[in-house]
C-alpha atoms as a PDB file:
ATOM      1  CA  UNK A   1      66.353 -18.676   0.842  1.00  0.00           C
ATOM      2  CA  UNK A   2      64.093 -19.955  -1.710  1.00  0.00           C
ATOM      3  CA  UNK A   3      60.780 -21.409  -1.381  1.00  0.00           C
ATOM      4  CA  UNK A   4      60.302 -25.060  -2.143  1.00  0.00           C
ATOM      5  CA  UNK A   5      57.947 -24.803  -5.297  1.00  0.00           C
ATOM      6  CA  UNK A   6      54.850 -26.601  -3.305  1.00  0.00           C
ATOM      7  CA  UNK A   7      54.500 -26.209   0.272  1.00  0.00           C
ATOM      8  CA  UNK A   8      52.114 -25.801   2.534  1.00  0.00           C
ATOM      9  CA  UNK A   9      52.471 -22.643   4.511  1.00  0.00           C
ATOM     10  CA  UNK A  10      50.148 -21.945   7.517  1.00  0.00           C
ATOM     11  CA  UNK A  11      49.734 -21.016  11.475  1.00  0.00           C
ATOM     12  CA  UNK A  12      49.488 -24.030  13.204  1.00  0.00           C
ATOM     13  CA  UNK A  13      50.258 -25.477  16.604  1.00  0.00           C
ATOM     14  CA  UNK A  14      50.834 -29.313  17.925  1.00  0.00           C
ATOM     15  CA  UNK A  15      47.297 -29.804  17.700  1.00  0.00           C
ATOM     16  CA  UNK A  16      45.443 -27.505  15.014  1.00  0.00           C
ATOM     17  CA  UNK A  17      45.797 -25.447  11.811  1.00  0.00           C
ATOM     18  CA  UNK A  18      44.499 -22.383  10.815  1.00  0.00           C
ATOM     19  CA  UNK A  19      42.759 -21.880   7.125  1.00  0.00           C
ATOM     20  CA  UNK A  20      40.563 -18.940   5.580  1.00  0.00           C
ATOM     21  CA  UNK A  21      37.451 -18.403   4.017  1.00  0.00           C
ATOM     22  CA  UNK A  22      35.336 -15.459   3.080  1.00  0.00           C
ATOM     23  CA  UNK A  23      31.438 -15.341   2.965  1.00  0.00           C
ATOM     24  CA  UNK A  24      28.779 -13.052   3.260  1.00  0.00           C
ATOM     25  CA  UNK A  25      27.559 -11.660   6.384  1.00  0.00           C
ATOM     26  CA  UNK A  26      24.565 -14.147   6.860  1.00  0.00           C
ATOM     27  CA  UNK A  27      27.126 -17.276   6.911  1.00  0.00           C
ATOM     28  CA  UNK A  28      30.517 -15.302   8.373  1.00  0.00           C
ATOM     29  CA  UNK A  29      28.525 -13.488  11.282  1.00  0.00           C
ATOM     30  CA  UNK A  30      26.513 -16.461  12.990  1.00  0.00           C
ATOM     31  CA  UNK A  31      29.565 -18.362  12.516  1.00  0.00           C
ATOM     32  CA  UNK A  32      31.115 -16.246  14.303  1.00  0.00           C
ATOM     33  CA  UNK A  33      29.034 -15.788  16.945  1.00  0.00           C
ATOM     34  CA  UNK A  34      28.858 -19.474  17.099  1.00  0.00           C
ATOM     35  CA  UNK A  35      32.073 -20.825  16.804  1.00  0.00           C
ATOM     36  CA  UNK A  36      30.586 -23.119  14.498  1.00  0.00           C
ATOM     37  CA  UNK A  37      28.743 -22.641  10.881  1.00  0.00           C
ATOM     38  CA  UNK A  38      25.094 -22.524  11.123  1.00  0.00           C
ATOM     39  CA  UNK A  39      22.992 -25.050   9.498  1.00  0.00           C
ATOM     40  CA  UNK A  40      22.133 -22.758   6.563  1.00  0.00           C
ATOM     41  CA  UNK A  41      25.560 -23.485   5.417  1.00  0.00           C
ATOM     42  CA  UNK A  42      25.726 -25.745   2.572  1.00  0.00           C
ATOM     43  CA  UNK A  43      27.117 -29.253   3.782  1.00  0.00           C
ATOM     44  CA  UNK A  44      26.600 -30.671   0.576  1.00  0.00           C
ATOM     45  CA  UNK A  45      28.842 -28.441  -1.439  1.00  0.00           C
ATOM     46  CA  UNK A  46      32.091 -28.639  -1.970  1.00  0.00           C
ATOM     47  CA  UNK A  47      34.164 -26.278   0.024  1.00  0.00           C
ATOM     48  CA  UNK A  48      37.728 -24.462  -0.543  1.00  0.00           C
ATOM     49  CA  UNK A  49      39.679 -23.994   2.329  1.00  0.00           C
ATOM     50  CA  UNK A  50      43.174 -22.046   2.312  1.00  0.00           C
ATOM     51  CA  UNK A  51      45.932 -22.082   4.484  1.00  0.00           C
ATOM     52  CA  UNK A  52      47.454 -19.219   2.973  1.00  0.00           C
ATOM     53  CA  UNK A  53      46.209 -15.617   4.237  1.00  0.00           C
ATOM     54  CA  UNK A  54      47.284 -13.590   1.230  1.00  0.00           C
ATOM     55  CA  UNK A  55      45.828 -16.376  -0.984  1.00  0.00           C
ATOM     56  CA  UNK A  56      42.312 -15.772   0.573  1.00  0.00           C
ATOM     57  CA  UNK A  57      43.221 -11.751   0.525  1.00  0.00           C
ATOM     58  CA  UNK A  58      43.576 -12.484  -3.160  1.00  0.00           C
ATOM     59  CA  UNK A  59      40.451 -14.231  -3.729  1.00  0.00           C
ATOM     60  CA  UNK A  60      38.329 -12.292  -1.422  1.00  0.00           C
ATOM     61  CA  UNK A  61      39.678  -8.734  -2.283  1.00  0.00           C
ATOM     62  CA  UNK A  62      40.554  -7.632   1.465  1.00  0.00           C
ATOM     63  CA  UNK A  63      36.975  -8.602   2.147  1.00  0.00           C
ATOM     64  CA  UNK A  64      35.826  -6.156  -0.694  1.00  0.00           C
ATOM     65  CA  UNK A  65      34.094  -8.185  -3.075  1.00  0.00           C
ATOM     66  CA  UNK A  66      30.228  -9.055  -2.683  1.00  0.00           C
ATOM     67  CA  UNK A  67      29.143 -12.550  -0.839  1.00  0.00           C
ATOM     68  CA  UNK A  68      33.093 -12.648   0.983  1.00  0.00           C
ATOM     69  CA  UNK A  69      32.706  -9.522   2.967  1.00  0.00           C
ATOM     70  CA  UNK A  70      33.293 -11.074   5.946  1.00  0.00           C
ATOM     71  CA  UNK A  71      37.057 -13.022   6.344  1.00  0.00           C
ATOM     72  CA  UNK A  72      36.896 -15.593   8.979  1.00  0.00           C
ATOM     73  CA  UNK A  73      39.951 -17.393  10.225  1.00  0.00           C
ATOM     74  CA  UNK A  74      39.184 -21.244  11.207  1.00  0.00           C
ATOM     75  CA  UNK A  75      41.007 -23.279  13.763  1.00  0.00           C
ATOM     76  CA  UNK A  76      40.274 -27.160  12.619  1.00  0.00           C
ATOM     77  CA  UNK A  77      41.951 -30.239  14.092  1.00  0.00           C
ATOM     78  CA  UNK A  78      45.253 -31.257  12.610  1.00  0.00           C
ATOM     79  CA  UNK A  79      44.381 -34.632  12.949  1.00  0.00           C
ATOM     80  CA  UNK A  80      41.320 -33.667  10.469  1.00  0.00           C
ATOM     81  CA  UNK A  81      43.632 -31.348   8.754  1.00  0.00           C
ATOM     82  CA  UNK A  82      45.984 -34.551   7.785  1.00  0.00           C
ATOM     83  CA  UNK A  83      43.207 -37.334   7.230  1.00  0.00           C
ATOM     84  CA  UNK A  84      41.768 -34.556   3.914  1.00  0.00           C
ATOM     85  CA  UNK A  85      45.161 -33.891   3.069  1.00  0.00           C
ATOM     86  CA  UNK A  86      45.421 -38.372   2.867  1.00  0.00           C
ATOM     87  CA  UNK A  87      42.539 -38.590   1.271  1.00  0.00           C
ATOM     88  CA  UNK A  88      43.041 -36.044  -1.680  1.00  0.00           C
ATOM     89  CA  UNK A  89      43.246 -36.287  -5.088  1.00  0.00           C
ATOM     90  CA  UNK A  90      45.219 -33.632  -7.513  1.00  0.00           C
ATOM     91  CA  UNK A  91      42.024 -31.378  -9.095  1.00  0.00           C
ATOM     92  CA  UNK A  92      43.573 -31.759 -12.447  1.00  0.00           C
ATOM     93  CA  UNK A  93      45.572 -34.555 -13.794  1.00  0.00           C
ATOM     94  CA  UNK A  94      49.179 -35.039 -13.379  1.00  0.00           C
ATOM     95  CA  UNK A  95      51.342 -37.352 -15.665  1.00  0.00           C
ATOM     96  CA  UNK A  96      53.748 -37.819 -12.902  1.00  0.00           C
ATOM     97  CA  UNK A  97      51.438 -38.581 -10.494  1.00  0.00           C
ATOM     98  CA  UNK A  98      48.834 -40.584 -12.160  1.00  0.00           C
ATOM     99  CA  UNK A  99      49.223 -43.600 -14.608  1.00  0.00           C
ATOM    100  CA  UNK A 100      46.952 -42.276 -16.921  1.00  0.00           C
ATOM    101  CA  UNK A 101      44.094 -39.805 -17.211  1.00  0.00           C
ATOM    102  CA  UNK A 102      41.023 -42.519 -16.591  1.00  0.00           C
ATOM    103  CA  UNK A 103      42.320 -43.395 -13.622  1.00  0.00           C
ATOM    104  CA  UNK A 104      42.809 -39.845 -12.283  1.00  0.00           C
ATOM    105  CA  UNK A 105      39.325 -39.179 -13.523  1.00  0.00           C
ATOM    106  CA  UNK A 106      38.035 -42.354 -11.630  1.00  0.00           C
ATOM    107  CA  UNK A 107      40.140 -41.189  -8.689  1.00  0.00           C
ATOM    108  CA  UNK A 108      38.749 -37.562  -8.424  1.00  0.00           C
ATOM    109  CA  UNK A 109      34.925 -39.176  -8.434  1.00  0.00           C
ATOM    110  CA  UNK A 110      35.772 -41.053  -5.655  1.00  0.00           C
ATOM    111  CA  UNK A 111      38.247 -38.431  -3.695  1.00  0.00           C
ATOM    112  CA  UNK A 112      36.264 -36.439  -0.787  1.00  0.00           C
ATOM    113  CA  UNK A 113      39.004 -33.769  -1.194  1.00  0.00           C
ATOM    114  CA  UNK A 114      40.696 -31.912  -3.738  1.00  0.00           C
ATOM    115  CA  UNK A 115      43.769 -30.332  -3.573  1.00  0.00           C
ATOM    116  CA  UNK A 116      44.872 -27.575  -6.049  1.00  0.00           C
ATOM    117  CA  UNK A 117      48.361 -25.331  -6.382  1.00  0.00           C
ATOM    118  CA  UNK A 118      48.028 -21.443  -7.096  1.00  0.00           C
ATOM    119  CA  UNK A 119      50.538 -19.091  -7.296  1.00  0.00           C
ATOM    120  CA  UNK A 120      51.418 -17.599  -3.895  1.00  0.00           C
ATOM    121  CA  UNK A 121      51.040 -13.834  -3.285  1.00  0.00           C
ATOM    122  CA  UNK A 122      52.747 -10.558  -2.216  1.00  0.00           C
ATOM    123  CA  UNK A 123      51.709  -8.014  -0.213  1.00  0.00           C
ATOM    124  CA  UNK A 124      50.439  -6.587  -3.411  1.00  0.00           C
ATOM    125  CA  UNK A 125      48.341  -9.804  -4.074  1.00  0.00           C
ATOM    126  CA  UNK A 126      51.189 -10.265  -7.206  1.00  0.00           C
ATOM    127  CA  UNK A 127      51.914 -13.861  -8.014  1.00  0.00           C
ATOM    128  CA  UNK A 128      54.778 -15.515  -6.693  1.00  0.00           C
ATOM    129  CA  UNK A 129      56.936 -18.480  -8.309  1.00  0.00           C
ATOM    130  CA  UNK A 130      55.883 -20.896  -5.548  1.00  0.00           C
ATOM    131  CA  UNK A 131      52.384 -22.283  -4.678  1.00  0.00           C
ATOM    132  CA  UNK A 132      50.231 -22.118  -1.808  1.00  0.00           C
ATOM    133  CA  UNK A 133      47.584 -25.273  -1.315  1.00  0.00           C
ATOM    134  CA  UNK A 134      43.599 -24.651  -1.718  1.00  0.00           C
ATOM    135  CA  UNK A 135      42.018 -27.898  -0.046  1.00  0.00           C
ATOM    136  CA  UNK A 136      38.290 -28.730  -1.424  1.00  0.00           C
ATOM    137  CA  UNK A 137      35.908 -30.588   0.685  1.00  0.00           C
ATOM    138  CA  UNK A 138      33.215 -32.391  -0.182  1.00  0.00           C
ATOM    139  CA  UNK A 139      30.700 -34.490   1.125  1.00  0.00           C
ATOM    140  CA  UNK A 140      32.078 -36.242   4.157  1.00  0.00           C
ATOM    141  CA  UNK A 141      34.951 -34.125   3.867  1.00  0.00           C
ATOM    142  CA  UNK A 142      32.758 -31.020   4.079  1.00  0.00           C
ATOM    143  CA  UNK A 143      30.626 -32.735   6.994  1.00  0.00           C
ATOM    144  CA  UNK A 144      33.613 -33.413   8.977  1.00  0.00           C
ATOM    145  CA  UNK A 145      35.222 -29.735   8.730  1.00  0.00           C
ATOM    146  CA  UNK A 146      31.750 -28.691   9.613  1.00  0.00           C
ATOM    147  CA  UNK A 147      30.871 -30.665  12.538  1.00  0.00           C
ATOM    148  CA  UNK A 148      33.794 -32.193  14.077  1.00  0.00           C
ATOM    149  CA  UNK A 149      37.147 -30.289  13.030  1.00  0.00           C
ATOM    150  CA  UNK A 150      36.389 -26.677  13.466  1.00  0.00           C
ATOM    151  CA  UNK A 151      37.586 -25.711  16.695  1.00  0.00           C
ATOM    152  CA  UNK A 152      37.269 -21.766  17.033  1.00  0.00           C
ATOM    153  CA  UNK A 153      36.339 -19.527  14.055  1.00  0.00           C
ATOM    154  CA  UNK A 154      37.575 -16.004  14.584  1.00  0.00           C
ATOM    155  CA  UNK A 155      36.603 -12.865  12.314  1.00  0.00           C
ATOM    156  CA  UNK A 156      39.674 -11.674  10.703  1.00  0.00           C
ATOM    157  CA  UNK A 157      37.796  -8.723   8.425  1.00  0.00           C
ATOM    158  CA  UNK A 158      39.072  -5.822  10.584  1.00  0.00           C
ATOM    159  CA  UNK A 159      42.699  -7.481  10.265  1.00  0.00           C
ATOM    160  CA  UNK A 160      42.423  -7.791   6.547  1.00  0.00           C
ATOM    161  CA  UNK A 161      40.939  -4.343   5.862  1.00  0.00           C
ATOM    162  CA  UNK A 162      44.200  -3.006   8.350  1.00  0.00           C
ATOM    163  CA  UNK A 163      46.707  -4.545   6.052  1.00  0.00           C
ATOM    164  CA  UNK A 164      45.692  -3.449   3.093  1.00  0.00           C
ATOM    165  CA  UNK A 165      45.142   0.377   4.023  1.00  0.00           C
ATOM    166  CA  UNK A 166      48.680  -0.372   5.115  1.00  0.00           C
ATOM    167  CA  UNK A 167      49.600  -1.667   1.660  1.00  0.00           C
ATOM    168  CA  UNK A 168      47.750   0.968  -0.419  1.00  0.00           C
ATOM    169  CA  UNK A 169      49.512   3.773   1.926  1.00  0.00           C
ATOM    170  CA  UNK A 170      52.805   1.867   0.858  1.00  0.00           C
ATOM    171  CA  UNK A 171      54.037   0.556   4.069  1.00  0.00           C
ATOM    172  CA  UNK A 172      54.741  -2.855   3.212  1.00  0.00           C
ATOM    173  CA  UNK A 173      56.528  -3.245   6.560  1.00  0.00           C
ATOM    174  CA  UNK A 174      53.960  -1.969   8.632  1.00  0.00           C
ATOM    175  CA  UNK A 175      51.979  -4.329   6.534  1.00  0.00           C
ATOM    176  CA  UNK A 176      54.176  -7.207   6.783  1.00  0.00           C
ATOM    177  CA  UNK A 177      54.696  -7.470  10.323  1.00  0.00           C
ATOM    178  CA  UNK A 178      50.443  -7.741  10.918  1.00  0.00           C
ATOM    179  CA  UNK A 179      50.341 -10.850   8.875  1.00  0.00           C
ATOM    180  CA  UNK A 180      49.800 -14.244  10.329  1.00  0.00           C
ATOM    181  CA  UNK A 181      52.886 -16.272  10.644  1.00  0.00           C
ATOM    182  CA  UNK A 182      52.554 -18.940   8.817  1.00  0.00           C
ATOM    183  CA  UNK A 183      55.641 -21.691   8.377  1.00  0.00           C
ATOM    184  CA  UNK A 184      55.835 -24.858   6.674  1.00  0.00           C
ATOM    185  CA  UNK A 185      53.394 -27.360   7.543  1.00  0.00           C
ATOM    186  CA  UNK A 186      54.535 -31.201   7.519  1.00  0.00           C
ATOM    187  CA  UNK A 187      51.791 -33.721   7.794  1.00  0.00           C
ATOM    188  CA  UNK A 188      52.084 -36.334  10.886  1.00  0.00           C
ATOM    189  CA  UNK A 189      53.167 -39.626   9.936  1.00  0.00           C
ATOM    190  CA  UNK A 190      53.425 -40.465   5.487  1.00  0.00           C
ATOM    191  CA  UNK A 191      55.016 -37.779   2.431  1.00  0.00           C
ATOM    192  CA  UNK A 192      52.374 -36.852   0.504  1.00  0.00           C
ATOM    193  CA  UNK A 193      53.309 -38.124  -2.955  1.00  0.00           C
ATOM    194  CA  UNK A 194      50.251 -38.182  -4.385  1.00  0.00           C
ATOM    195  CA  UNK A 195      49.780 -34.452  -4.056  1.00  0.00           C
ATOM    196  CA  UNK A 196      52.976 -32.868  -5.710  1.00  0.00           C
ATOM    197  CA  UNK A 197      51.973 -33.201  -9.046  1.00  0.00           C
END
């Protein structure tokens, strides 16, 4: 079956979803211990959050590459999850979407989320013909996922580095059947139109 060309993919249940993000050991490892991120992370940054495991694996390099050594797998609310997702605008402009590029630009000012399509990956971190969501948070966005969304945060390094000794030995099905399994993700509620530029 083929994949609808935007969807968002990820392990969720009734009440929470799970996205990714990769820092270095002084954020990752009191936020683990935690179960929260400490106050030397940056609340007034904007923040990219990803659904997508292999999408992270891509960006991160299994955990390999310096400042996103350690992968951490956060649990936020859905109900935050969905109120981001409403109040998003498109990172770059859309014709379809948008009536013209001023107001997109006056849009993305105000916007305290961003949401952006990449390429989905393989096993082999490859790109794939359908896209996988990146979320940005900022300001009250970033607050929020901070503070009041984030349910558990779990270290999923070891898991990461597993898989891909499993893909660079060439077992793709070994490798396959570790991954998180993510489905599609429908928002509670409205469609999303404003996103599927």
């Amino acid at each position: 079956m083929e994949e609808p060309r935007r969807e968002i993919r990820a392990v969720h249940t009734e009440s929470t979803v799970t996205v990714y993000q990769a820092y270095s050991p002084d954020i990752g490892l009191p936020a683990v211990r935690e179960g929260r991120f400490p106050s030397t992370w940056k609340r007034d940054r904007m923040t990219w959050i990803k659904p997508s495991f292999l999408w992270m694996m891509y960006r991160c390099g299994w955990g390999a590459k310096a400042g996103q050594e350690i992968v951490l797998a956060v649990e936020i609310s859905r109900a935050g999850f969905d109120w981001a997702l409403r109040q998003a605008c498109l990172s770059s402009y859309a014709r379809e979407v948008h009536p013209d590029r001023a107001t997109w630009q006056r849009d993305v000012k105000r916007a305290p989320t961003r949401v952006q399509w990449d390429p989905e990956r393989d096993l082999r971190l490859r790109p794939l013909p359908h896209r996988s969501l990146q979320l940005g948070l900022s300001g009250e966005a970033a607050r929020r996922y901070a503070d009041e969304w984030t349910v558990a945060i779990r270290d999923t390094t070891p898991l990461a580095h597993e898989i891909h000794g499993l893909v660079s030995s060439g077992d793709l099905d070994s490798a396959a059947r570790l991954l998180p399994p993510e489905r599609p993700y429908t928002v509670t509620g409205e469609p999303l139109a404003h996103l599927e530029g």
